[in-house]
C-alpha atoms as a PDB file:
ATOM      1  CA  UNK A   1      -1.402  -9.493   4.866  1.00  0.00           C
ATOM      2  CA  UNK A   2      -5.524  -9.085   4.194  1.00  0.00           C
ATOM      3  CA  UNK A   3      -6.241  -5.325   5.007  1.00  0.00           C
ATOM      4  CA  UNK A   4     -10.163  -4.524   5.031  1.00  0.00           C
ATOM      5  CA  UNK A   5     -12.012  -1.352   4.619  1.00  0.00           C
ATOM      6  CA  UNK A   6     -15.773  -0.550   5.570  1.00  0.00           C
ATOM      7  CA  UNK A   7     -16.806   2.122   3.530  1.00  0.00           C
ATOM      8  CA  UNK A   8     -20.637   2.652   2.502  1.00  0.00           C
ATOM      9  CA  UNK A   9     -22.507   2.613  -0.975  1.00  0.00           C
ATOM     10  CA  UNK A  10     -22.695   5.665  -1.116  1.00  0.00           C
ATOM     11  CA  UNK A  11     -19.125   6.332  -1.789  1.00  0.00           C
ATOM     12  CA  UNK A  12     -19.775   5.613  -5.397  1.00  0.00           C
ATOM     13  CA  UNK A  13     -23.242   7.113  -6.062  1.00  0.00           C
ATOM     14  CA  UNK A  14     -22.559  10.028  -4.095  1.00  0.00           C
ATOM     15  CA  UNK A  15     -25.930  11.361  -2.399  1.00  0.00           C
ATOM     16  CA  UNK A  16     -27.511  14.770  -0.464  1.00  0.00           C
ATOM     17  CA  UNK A  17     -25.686  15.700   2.743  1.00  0.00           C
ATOM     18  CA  UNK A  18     -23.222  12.856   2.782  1.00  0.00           C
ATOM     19  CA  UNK A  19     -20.359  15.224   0.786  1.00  0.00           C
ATOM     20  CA  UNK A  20     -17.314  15.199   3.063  1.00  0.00           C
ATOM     21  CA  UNK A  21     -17.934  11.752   4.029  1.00  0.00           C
ATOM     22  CA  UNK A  22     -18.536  10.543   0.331  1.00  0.00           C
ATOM     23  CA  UNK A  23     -15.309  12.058  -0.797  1.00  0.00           C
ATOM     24  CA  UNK A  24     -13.350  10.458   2.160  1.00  0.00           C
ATOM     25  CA  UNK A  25     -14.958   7.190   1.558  1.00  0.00           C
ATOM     26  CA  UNK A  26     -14.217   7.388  -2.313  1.00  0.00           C
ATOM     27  CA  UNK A  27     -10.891   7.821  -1.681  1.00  0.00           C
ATOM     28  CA  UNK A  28     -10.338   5.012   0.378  1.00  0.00           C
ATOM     29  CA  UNK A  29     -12.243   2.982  -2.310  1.00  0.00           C
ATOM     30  CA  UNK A  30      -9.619   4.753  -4.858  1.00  0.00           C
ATOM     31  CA  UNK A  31      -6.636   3.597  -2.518  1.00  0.00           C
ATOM     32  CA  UNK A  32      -7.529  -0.094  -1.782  1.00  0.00           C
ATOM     33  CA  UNK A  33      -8.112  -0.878  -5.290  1.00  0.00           C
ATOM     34  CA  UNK A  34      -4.932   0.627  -6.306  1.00  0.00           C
ATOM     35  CA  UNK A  35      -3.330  -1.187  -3.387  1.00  0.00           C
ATOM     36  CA  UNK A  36      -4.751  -4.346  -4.692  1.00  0.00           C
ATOM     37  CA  UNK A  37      -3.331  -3.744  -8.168  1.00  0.00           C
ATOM     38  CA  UNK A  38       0.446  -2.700  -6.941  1.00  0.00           C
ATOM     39  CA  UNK A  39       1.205  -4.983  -3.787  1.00  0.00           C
ATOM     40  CA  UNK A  40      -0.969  -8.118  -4.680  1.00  0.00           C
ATOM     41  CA  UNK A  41       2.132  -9.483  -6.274  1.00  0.00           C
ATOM     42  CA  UNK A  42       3.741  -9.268  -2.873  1.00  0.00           C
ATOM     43  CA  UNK A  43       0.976 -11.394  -0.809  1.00  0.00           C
ATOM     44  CA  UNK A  44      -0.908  -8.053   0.047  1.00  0.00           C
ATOM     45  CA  UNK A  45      -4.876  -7.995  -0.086  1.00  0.00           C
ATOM     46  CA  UNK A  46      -7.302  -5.352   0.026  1.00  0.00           C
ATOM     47  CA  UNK A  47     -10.925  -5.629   0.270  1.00  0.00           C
ATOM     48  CA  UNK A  48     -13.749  -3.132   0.621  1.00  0.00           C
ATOM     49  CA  UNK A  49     -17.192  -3.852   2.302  1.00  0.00           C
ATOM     50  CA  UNK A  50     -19.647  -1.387   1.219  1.00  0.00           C
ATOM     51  CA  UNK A  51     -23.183  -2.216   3.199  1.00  0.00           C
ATOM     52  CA  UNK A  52     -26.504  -0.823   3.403  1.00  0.00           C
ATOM     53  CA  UNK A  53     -28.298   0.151   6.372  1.00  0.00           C
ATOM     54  CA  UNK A  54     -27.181  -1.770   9.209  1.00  0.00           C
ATOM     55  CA  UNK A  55     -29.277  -1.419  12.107  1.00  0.00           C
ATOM     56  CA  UNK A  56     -28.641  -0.710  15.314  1.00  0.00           C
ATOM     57  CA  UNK A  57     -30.421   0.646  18.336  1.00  0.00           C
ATOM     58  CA  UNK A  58     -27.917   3.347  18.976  1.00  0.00           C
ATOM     59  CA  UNK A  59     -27.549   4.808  15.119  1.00  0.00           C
ATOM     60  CA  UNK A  60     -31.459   4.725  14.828  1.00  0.00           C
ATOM     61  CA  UNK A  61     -32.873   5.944  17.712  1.00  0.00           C
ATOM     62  CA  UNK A  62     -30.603   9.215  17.094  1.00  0.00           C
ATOM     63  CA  UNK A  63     -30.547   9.299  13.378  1.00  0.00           C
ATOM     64  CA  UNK A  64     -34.487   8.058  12.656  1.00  0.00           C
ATOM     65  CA  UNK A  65     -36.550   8.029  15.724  1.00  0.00           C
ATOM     66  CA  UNK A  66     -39.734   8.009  13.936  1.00  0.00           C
ATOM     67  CA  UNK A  67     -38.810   4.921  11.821  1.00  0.00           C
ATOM     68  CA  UNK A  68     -39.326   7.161   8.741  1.00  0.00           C
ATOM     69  CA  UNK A  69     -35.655   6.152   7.279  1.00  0.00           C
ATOM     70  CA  UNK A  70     -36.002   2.788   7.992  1.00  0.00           C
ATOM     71  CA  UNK A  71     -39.158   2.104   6.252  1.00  0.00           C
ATOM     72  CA  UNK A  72     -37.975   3.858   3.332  1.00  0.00           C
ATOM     73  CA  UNK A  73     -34.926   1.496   3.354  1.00  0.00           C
ATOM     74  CA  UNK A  74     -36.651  -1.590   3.595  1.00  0.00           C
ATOM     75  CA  UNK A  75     -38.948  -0.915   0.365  1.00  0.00           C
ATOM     76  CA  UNK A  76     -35.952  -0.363  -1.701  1.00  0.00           C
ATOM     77  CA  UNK A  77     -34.107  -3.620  -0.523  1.00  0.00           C
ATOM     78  CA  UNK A  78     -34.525  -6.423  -2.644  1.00  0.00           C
ATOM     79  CA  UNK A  79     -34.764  -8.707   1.190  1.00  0.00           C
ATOM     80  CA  UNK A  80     -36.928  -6.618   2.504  1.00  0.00           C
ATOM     81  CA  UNK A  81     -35.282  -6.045   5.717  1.00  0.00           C
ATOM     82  CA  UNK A  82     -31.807  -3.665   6.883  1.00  0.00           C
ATOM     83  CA  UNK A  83     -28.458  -5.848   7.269  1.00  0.00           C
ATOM     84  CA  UNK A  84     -27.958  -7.149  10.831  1.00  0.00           C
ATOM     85  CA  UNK A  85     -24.604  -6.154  12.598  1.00  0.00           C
ATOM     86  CA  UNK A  86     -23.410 -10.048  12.946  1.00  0.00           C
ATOM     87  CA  UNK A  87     -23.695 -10.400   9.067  1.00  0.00           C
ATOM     88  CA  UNK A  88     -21.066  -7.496   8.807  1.00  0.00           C
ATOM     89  CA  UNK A  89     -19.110  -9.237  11.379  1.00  0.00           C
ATOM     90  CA  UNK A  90     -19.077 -12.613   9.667  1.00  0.00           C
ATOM     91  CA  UNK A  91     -18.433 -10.882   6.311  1.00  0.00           C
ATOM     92  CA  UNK A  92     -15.828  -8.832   7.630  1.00  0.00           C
ATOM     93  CA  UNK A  93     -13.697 -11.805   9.029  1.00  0.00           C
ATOM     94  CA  UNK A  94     -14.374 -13.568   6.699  1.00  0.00           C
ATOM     95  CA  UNK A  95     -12.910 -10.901   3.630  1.00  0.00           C
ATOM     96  CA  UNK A  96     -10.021 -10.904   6.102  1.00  0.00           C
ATOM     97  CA  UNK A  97      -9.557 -14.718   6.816  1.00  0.00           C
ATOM     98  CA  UNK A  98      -7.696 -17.274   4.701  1.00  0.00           C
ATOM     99  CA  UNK A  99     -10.049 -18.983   3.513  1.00  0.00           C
ATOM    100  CA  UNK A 100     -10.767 -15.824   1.271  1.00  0.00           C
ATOM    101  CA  UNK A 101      -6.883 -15.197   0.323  1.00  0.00           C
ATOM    102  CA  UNK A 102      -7.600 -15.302  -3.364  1.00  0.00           C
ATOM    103  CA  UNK A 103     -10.359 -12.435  -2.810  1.00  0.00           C
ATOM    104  CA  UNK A 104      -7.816  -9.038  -3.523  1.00  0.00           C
ATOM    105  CA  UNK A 105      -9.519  -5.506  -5.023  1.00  0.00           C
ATOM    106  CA  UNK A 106     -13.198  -6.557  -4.511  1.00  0.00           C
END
């Protein structure tokens, strides 16, 4: 079985405002890598995805109408541009896909 968690970077940093959501998030990073440890011996994986900004119309044009956010996103990624929501989907399936069975704890 391949079980997959989306979590966010900030998870592991921490950052301002984020602190109930950082401390759920760690703890989901906490329990897949355990996970990974106990039942990978059994056929179990477990694999976290931890993106960046990801943009989409509905998150931004509630969360940074002005664009301020995104702009100071995009000058601290090394592409220079926010992740697009089919590259999450393509990640995702494949993390969770057999062509990535040997992929456990990442």
């Amino acid at each position: 079985a391949s079980f997959l968690a989306i979590t966010t970077i900030y998870a592991e940093s921490g950052s301002g405002f984020v602190v109930p959501s950082a401390s759920a998030k760690a703890g989901v990073d906490a329990l897949y890598k355990s996970l990974a440890a106990e039942w990978g011996r059994y056929g179990h994986r477990f694999n976290i995805i931890q993106p960046g900004p990801i943009k989409t119309k509905g998150a931004f044009s509630r969360l940074d109408p002005t664009g301020t956010f995104e702009k100071a996103m995009i000058d601290r990624i090394p592409t220079g541009r926010l992740g697009k929501p089919a590259e999450l989907a393509n990640l995702a399936a494949y993390l969770s896909s057999d062509y990535a069975s040997w992929i456990s704890g990442a």
